[in-house]
N, C-alpha and C. Protein backbone atom coordinates (compact mmCIF):
# COMPACT_ATOMS: atom_id res chain seq x y z
N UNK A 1 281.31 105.09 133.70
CA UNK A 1 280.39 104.09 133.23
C UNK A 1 279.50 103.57 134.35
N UNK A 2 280.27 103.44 135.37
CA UNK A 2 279.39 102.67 136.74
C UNK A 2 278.00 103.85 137.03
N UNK A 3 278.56 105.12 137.20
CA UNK A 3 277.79 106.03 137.64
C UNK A 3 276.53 105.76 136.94
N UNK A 4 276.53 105.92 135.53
CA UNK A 4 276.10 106.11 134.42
C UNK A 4 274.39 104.84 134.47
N UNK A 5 275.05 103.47 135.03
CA UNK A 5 273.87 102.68 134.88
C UNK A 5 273.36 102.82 136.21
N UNK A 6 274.32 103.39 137.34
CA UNK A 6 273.21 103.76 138.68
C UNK A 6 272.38 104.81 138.44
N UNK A 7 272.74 105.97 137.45
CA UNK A 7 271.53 106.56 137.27
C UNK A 7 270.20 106.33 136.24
N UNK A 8 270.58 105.09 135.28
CA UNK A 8 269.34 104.65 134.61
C UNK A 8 268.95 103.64 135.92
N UNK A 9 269.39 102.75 136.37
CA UNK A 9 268.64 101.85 137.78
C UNK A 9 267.45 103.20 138.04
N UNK A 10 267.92 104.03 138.44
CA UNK A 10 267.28 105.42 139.39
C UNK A 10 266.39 105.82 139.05
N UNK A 11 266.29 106.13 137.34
CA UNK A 11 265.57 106.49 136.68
C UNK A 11 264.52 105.69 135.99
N UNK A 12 264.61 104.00 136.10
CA UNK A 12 263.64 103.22 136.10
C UNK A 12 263.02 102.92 137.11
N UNK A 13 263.46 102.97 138.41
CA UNK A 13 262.93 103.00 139.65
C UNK A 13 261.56 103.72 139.96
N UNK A 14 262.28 105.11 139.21
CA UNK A 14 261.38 105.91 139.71
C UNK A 14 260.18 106.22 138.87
N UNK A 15 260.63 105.79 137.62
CA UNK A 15 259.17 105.45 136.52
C UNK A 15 258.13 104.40 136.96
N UNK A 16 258.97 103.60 137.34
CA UNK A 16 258.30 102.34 138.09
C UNK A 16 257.32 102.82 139.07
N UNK A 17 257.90 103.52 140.01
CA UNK A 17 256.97 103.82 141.30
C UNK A 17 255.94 105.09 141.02
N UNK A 18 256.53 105.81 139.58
CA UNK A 18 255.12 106.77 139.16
C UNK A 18 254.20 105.90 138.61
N UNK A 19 254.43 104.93 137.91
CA UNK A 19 253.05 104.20 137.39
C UNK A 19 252.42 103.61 138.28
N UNK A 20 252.90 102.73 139.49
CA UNK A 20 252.58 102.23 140.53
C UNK A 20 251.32 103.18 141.17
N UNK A 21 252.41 104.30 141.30
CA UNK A 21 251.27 105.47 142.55
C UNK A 21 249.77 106.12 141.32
N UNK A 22 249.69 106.27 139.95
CA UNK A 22 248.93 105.98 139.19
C UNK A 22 247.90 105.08 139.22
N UNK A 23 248.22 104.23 139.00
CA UNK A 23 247.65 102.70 139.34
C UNK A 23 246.50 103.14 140.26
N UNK A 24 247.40 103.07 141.50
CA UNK A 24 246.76 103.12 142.75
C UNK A 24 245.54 104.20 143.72
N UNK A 25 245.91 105.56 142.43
CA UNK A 25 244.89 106.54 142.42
C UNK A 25 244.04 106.26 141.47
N UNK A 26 244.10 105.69 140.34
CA UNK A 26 243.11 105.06 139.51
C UNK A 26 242.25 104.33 140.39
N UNK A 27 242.40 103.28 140.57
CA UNK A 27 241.80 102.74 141.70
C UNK A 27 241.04 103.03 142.65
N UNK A 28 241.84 104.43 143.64
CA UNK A 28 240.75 104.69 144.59
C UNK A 28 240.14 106.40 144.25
N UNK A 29 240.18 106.47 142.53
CA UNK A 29 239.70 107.82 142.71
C UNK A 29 238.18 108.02 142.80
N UNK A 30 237.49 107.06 143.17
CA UNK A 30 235.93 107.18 143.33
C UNK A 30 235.29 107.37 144.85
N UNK A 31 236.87 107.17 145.44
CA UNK A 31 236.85 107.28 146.71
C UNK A 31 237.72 108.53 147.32
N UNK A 32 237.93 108.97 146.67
CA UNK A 32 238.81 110.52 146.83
C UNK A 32 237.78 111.60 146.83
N UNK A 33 236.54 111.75 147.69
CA UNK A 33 236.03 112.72 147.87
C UNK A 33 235.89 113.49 149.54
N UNK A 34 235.58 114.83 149.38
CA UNK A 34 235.74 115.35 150.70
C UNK A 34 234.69 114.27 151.77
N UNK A 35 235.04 114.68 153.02
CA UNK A 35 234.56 113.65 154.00
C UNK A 35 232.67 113.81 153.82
N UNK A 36 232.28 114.98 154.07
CA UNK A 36 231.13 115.28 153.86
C UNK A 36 230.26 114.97 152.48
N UNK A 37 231.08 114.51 151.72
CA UNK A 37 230.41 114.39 149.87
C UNK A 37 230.24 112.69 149.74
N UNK A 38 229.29 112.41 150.83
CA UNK A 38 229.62 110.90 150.38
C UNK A 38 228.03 110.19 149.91
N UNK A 39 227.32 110.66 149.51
CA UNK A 39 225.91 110.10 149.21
C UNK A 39 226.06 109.99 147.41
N UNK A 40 225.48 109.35 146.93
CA UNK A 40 226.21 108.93 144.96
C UNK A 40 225.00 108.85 144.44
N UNK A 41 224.46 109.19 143.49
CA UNK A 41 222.98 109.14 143.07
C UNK A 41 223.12 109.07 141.63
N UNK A 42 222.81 108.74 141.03
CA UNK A 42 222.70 109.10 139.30
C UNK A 42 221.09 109.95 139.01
N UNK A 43 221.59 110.56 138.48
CA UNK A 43 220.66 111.76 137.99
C UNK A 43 220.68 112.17 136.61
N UNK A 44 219.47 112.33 135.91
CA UNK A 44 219.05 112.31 134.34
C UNK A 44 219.50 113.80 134.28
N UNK A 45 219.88 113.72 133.13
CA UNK A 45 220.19 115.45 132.74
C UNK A 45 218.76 116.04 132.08
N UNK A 46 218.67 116.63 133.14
CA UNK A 46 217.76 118.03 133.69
C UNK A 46 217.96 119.34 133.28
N UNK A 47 219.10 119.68 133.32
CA UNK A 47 219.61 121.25 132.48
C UNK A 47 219.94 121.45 131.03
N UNK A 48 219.06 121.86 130.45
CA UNK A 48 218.89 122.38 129.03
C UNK A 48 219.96 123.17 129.08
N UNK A 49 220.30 124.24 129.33
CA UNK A 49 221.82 124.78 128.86
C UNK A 49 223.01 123.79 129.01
N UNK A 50 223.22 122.77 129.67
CA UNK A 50 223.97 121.82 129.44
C UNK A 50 224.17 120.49 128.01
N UNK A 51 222.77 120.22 127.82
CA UNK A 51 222.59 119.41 126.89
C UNK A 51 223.60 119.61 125.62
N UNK A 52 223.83 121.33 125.27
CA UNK A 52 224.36 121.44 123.56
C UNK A 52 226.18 120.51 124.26
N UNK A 53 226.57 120.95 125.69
CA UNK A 53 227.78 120.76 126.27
C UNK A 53 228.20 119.07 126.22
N UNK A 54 226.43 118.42 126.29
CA UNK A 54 226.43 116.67 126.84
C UNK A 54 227.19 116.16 125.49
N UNK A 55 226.02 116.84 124.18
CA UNK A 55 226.22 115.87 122.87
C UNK A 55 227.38 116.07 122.76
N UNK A 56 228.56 116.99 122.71
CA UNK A 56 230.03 117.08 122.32
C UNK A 56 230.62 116.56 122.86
N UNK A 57 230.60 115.95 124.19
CA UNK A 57 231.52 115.24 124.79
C UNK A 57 231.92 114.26 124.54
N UNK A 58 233.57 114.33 124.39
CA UNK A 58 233.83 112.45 123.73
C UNK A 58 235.37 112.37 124.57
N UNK A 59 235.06 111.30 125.65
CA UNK A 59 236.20 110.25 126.46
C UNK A 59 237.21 110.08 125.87
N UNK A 60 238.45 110.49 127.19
CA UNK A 60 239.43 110.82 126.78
C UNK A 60 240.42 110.36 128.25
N UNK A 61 239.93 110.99 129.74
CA UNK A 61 240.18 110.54 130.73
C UNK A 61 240.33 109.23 131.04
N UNK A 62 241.21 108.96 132.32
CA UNK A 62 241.28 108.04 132.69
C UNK A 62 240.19 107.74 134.15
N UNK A 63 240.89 108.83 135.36
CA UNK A 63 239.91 109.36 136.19
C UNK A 63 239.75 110.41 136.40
N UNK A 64 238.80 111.45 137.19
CA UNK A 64 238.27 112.36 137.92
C UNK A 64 238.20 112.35 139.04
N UNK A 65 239.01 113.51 139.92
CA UNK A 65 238.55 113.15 141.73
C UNK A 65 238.23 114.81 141.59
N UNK A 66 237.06 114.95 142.68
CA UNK A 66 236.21 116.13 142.28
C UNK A 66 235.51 116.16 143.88
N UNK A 67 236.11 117.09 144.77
CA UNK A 67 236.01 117.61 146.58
C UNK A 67 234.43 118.46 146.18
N UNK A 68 233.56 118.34 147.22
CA UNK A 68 232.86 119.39 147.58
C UNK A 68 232.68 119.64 149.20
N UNK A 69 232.39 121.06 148.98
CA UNK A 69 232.90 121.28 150.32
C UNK A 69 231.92 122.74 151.01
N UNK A 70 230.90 122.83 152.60
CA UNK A 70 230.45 123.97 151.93
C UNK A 70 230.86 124.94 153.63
N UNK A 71 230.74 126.04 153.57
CA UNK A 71 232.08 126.97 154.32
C UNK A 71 230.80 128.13 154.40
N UNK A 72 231.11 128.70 155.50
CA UNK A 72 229.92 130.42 155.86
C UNK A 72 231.35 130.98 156.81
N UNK A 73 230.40 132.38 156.66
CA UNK A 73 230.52 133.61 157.42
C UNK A 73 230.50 134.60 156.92
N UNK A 74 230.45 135.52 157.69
CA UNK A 74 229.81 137.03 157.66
C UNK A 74 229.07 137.49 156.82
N UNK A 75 227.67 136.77 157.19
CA UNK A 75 226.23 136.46 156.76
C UNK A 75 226.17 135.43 155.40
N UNK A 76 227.05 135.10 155.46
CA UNK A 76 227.12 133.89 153.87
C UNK A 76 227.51 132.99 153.84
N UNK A 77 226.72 131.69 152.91
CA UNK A 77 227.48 130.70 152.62
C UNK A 77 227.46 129.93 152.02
N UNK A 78 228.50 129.08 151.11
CA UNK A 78 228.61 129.03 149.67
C UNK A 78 229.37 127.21 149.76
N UNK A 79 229.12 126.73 148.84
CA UNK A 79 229.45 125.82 148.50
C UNK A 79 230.34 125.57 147.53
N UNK A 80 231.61 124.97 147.09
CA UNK A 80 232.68 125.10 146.34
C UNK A 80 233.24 123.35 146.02
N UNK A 81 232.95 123.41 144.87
CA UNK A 81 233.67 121.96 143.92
C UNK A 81 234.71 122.31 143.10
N UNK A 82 235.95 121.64 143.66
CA UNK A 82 237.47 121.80 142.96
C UNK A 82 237.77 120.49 141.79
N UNK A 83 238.30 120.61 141.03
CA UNK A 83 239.07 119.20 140.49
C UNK A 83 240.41 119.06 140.96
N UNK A 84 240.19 117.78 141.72
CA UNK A 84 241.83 117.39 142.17
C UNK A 84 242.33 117.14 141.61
N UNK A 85 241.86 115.80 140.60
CA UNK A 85 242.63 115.24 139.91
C UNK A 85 241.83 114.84 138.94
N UNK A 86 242.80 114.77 137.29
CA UNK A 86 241.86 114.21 136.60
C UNK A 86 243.29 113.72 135.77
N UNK A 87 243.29 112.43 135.58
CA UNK A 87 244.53 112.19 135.04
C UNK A 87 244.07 111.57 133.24
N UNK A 88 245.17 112.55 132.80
CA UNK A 88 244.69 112.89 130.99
C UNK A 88 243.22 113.52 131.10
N UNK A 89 243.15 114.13 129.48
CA UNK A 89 242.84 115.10 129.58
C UNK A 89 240.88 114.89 129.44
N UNK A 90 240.24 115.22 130.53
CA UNK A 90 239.02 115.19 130.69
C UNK A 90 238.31 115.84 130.09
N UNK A 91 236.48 115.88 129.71
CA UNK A 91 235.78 117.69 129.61
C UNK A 91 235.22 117.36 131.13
N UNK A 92 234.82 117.60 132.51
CA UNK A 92 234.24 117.73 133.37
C UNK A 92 232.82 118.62 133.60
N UNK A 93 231.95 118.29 133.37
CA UNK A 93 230.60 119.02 133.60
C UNK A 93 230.48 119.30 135.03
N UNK A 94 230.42 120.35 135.46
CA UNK A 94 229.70 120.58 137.40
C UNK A 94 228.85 121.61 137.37
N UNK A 95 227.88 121.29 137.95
CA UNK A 95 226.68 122.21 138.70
C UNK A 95 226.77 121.99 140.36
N UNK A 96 226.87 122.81 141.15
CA UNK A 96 227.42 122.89 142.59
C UNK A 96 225.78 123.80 142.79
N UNK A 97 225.42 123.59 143.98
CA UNK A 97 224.23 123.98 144.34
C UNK A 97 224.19 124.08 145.74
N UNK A 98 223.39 125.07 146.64
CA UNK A 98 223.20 125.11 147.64
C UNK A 98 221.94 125.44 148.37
N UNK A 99 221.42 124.10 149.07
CA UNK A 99 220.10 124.09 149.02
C UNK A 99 219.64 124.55 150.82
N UNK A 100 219.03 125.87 151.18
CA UNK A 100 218.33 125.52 153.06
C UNK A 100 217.44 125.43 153.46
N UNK A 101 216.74 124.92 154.72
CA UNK A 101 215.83 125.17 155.21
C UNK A 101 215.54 125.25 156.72
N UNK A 102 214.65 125.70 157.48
CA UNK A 102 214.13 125.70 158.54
C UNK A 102 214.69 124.85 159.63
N UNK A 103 213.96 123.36 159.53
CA UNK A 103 214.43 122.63 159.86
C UNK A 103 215.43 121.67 159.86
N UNK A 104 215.68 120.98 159.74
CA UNK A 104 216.63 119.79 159.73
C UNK A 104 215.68 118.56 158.79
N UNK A 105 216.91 118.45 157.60
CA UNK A 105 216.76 117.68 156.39
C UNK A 105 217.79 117.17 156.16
N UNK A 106 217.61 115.58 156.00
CA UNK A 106 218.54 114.56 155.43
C UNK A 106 218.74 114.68 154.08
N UNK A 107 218.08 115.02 153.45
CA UNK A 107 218.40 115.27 151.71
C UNK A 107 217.60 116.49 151.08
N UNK A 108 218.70 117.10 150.57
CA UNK A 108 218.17 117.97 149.22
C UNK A 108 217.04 117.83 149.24
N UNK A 109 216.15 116.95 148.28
CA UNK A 109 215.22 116.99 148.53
C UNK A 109 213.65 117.50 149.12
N UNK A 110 214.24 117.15 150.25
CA UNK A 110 213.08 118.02 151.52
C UNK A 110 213.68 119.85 151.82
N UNK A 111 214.76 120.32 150.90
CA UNK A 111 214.75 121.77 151.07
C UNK A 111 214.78 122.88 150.37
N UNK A 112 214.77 123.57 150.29
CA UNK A 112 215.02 124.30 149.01
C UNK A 112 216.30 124.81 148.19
N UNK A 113 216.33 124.95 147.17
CA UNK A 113 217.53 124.96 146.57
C UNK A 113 217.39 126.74 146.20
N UNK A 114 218.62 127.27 146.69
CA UNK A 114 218.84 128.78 147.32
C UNK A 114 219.20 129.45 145.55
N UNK A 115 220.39 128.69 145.45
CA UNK A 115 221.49 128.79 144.47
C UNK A 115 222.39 127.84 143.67
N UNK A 116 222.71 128.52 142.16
CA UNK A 116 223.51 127.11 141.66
C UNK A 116 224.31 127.96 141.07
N UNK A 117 225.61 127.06 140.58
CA UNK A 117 226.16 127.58 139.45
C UNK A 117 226.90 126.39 138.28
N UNK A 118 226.88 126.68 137.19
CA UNK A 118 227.64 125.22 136.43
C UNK A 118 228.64 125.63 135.52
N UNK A 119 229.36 124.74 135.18
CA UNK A 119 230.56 125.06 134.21
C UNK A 119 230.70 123.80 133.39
N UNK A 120 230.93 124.21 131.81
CA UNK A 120 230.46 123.44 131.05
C UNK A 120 231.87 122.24 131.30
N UNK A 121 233.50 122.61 131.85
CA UNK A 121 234.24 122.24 132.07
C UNK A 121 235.36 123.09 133.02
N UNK A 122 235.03 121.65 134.32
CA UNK A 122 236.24 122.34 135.47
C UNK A 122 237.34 121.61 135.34
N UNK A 123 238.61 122.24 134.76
CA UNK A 123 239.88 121.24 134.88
C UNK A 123 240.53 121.69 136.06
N UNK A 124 241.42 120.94 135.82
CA UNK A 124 242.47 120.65 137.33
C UNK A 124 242.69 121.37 138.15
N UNK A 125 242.74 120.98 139.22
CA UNK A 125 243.38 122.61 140.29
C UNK A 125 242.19 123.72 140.31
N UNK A 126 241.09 123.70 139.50
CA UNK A 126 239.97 124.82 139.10
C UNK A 126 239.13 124.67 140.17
N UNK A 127 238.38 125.90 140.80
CA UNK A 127 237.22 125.65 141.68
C UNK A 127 235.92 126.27 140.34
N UNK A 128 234.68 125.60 141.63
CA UNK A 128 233.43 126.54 140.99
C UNK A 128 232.60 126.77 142.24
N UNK A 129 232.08 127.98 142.58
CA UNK A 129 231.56 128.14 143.90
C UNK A 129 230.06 128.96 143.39
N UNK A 130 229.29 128.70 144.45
CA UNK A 130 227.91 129.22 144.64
C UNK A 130 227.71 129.64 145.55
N UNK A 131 227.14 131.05 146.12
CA UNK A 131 227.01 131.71 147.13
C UNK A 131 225.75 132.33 147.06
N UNK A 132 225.65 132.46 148.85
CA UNK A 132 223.81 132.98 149.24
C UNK A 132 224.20 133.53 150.56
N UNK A 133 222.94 134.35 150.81
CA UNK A 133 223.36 135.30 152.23
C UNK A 133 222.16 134.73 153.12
N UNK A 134 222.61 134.52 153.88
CA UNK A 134 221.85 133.65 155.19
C UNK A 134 220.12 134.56 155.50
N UNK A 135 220.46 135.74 154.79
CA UNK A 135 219.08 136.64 155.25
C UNK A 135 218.94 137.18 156.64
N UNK A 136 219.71 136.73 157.58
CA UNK A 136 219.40 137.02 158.75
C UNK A 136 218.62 136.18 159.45
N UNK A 137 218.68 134.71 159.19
CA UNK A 137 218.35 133.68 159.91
C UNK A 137 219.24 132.43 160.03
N UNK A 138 219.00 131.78 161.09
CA UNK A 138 219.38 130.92 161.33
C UNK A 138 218.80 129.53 160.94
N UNK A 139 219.10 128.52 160.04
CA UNK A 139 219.11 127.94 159.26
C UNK A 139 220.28 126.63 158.88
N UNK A 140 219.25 125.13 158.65
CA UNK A 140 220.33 124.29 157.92
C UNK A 140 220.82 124.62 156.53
N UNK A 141 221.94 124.17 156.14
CA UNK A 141 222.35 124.40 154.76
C UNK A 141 223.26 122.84 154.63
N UNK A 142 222.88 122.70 153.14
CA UNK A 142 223.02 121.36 152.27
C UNK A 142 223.84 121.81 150.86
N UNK A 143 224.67 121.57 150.72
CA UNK A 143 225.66 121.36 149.26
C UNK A 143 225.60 120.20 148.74
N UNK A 144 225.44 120.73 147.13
CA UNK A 144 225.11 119.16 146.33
C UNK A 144 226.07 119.77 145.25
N UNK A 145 226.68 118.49 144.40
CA UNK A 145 227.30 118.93 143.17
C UNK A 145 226.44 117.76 142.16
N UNK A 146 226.34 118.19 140.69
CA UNK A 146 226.19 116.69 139.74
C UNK A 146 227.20 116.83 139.06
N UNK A 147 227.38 115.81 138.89
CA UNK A 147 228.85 115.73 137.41
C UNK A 147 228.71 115.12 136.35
N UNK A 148 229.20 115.25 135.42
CA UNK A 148 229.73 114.78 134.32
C UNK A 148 230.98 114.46 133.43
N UNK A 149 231.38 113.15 133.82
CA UNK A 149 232.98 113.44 133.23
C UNK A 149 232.84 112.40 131.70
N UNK A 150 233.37 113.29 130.70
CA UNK A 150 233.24 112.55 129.54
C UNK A 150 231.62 111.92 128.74
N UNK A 151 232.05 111.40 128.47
CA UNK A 151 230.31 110.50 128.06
C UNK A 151 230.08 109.77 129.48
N UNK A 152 230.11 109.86 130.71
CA UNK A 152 229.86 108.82 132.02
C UNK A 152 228.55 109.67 131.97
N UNK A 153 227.94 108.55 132.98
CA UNK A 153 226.70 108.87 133.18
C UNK A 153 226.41 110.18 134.67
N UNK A 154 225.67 110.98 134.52
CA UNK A 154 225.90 112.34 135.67
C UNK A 154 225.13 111.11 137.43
N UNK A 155 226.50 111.85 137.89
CA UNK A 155 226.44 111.52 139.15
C UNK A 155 226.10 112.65 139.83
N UNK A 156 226.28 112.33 141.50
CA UNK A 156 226.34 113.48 142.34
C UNK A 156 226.42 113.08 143.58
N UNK A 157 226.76 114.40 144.69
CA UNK A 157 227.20 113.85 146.45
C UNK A 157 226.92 115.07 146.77
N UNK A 158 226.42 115.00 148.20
CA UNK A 158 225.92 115.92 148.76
C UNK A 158 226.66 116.10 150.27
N UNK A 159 226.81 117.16 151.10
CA UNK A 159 227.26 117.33 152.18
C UNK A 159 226.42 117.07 153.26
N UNK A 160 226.94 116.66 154.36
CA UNK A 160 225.75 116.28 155.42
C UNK A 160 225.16 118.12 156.11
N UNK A 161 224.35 118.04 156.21
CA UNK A 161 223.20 119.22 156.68
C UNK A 161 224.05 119.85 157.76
N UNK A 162 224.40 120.90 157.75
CA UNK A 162 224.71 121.43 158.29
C UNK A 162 223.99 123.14 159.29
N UNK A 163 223.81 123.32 160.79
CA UNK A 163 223.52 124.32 160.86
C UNK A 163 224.36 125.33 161.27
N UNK A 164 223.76 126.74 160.57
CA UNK A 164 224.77 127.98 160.40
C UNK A 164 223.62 129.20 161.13
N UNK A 165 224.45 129.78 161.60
CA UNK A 165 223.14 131.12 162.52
C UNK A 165 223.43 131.93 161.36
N UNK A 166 222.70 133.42 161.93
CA UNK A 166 221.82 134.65 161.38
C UNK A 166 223.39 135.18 160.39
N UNK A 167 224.43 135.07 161.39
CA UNK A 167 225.18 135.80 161.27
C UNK A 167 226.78 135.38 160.17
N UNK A 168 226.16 133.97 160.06
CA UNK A 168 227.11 133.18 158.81
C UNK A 168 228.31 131.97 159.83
N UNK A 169 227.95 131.85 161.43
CA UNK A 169 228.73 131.10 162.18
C UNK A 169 228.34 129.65 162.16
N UNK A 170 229.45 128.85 161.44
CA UNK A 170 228.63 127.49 161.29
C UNK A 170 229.01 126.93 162.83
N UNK A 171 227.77 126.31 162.99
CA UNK A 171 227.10 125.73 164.07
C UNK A 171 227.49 124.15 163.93
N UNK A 172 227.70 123.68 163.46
CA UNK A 172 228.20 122.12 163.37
C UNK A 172 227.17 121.51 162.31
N UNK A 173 227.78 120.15 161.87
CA UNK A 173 227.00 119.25 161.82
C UNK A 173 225.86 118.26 162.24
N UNK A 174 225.26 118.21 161.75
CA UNK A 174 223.88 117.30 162.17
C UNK A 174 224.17 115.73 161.99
């Protein structure tokens, strides 16, 4: 009998401290992005093949934590948005994009956009990547993702500018 209520104690304990650690990623999942993905913009939906994807969407999630991240070599380099976490069950919209140019650019914006790719829904643990070949120059490169989780309004974060040579060797940050 004794055993018996030390293992319900145990087993409320530990329900206890899963809702707790819940909680607490609720909380900071707007802040759970890779180090480089930190600029937030709201952006009008722009992509017509997305739109039939927008009207169906109906909220269901609690949160979304969603890394971008962008990586070269041997002459290439690609940009990649995972879902970390999405606790209950989400639809997630992503378009991941990878934009370069010449010089040195603080935003999208001022460069050109190389490549994209989108998925009408990335669940958990899922990547989506976009890839381009450097051409044989040396060059900044910029990763952007937009999102959409549920009926929320499309966001997005971009990586700080990065330069990469001819040959796909990233060169550091700017």
């Amino acid at each position: 009998m004794k055993s018996t209520k030390v293992l319900k104690y145990i087993a409320a304990t530990l329900v206890c401290a899963f809702f707790i650690v819940m909680v607490l990623c609720i909380i900071s999942v707007n802040k759970v992005y890779n180090a480089y993905a930190d600029t937030e913009q709201i952006v009008r939906e722009e992509d017509p093949e997305l739109k039939n994807e927008i009207k169906n969407v109906s909220p269901y999630g609690l949160a979304t934590s969603l890394s971008l991240s962008i990586n070269s070599g041997n002459g290439k380099v690609w940009a990649t948005v995972k879902n970390d976490l999405t606790v209950f069950s989400s639809t997630v919209i992503v378009i991941v994009q990878l934009y370069s140019s010449d010089s040195y650019a603080e935003s999208y914006t001022q460069m050109e956009l190389v490549c994209m790719n989108s998925i009408a829904d990335l669940n958990i643990g899922k990547t989506i990547t976009t890839e381009a070949e450097t051409g044989g120059v040396e060059k900044f490169w910029l990763a952007r993702m937009r999102y959409k989780v549920d009926n929320g309004s499309w966001s997005s974060r971009q990586t700080g500018a990065c330069r990469i040579s001819a040959s796909g060797e990233f060169l550091g940050f700017i």
